[in-house]
Protein backbone atom coordinates (compact mmCIF):
# COMPACT_ATOMS: atom_id res chain seq x y z
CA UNK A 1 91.93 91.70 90.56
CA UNK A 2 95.47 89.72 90.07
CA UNK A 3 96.62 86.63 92.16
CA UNK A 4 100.41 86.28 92.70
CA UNK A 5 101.01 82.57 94.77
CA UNK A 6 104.40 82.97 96.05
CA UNK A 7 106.01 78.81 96.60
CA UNK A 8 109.35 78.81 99.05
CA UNK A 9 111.25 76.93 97.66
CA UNK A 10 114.99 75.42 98.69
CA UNK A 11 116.98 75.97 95.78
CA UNK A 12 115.26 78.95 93.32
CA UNK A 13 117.49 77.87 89.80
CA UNK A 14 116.15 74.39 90.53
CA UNK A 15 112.60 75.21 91.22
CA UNK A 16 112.84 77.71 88.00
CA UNK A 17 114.02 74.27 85.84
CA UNK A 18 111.66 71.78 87.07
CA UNK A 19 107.96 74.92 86.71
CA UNK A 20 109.66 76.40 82.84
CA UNK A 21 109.86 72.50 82.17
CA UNK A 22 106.27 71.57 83.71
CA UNK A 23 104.86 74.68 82.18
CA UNK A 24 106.31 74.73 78.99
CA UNK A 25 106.91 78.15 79.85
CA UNK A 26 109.60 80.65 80.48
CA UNK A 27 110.04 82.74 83.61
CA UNK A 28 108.57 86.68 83.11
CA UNK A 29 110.76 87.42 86.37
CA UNK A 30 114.03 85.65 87.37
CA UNK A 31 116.20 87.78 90.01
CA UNK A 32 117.74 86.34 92.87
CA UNK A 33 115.19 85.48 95.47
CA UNK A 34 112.35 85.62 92.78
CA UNK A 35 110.87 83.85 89.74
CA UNK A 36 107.54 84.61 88.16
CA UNK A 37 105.72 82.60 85.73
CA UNK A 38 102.49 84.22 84.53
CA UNK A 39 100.14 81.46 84.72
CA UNK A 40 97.41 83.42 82.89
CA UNK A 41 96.85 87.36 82.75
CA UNK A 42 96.21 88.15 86.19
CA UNK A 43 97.42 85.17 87.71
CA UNK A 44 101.69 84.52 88.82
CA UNK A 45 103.01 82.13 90.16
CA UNK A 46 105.99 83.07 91.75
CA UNK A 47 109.30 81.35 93.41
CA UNK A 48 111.11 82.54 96.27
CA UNK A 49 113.43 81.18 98.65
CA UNK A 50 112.91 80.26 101.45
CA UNK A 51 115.87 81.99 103.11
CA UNK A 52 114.30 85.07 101.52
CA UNK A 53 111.27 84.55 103.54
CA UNK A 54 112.84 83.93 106.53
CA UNK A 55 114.48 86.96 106.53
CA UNK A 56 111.19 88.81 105.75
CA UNK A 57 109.29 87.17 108.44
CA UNK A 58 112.02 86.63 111.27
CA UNK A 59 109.69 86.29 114.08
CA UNK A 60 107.33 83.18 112.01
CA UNK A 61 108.65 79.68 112.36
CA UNK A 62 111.28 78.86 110.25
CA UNK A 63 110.10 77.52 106.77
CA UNK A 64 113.16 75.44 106.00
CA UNK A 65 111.66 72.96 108.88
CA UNK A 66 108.90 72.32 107.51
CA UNK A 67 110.76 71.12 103.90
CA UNK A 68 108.39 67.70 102.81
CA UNK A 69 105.52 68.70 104.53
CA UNK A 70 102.88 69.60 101.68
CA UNK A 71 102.19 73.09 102.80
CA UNK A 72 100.08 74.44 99.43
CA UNK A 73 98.16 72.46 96.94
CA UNK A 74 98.47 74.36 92.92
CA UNK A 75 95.30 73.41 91.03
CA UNK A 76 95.63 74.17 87.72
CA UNK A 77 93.19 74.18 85.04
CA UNK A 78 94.92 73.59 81.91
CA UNK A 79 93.96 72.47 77.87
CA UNK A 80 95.91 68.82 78.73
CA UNK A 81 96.37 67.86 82.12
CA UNK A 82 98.19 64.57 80.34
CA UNK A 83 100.51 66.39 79.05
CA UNK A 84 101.61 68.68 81.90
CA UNK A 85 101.57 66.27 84.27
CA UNK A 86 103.69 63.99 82.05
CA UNK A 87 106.19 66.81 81.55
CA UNK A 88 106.89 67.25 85.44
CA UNK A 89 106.55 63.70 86.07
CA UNK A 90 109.88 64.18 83.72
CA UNK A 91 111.32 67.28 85.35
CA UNK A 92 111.24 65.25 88.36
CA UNK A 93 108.06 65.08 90.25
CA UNK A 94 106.93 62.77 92.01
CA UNK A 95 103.50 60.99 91.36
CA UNK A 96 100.51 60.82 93.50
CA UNK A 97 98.08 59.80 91.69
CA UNK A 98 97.76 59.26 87.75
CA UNK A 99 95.36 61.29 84.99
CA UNK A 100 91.59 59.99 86.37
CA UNK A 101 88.23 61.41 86.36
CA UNK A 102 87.35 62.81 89.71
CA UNK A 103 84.01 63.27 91.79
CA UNK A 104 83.72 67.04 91.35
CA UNK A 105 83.74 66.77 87.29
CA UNK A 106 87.41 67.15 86.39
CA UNK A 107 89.82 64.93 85.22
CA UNK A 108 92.79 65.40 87.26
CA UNK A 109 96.07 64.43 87.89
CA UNK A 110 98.24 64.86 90.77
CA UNK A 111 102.24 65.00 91.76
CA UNK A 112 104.63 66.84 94.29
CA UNK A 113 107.15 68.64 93.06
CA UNK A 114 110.82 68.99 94.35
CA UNK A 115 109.99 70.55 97.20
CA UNK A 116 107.16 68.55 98.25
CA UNK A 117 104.43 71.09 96.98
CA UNK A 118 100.92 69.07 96.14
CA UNK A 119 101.02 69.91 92.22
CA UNK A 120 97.47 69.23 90.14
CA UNK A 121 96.64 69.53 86.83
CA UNK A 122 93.09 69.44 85.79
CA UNK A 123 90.29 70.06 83.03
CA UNK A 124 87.03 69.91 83.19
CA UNK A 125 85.07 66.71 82.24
């Protein structure tokens, strides 16, 4: 099985700075109206538009109207949630709530990034 998460996003080249910077990773895909960053074998995150979307989905509500709303939460499970989270705290996230243990057993840390996407990064306790 893979998982590919497609984010729309308003402006691709800045979404593509702020997740290589976060990530510490470079982009496997980076076309115009999509980015991928392979989050693990299996797993991509990817970046698209969302004017590309739009045009793919004419009929659905436009996605541009609902820009701030948190419409997806990215929980990721990484070696050091610190560090991650301080590195898109840097690219320009903004912070919800700081590294702390939580009730389910991780230690997690939480931002939005540019485009108001709820943006975790976690390990387990």
């Amino acid at each position: 099985m893979k998982l590919n998460t497609i984010l729309y996003v308003r402006d691709q080249g800045a979404s593509r700075a702020f997740y290589a910077a976060a990530l510490a990773a470079e982009p496997r895909l980076d076309v115009p109206g999509m980015t991928e960053f392979e989050l693990f074998p299996g797993c991509v995150l990817g970046l698209m538009p969302e004017k590309g979307i739009k045009r793919l989905l004419p009929a659905m509500p436009d996605p541009e109207k609902g820009a701030g709303l948190p419409r997806v939460e990215l929980y990721l499970n990484v070696p050091d949630p610190a560090a991650y989270h301080a590195r898109a705290l840097a690219a320009g996230a903004k912070e919800l709530s700081p590294l702390e243990r939580r009730g389910w057993g991780d230690s997690a840390a939480y931002s939005l990034d540019p485009d108001g996407h709820v943006l975790a990064f976690a390990a387990p306790l």
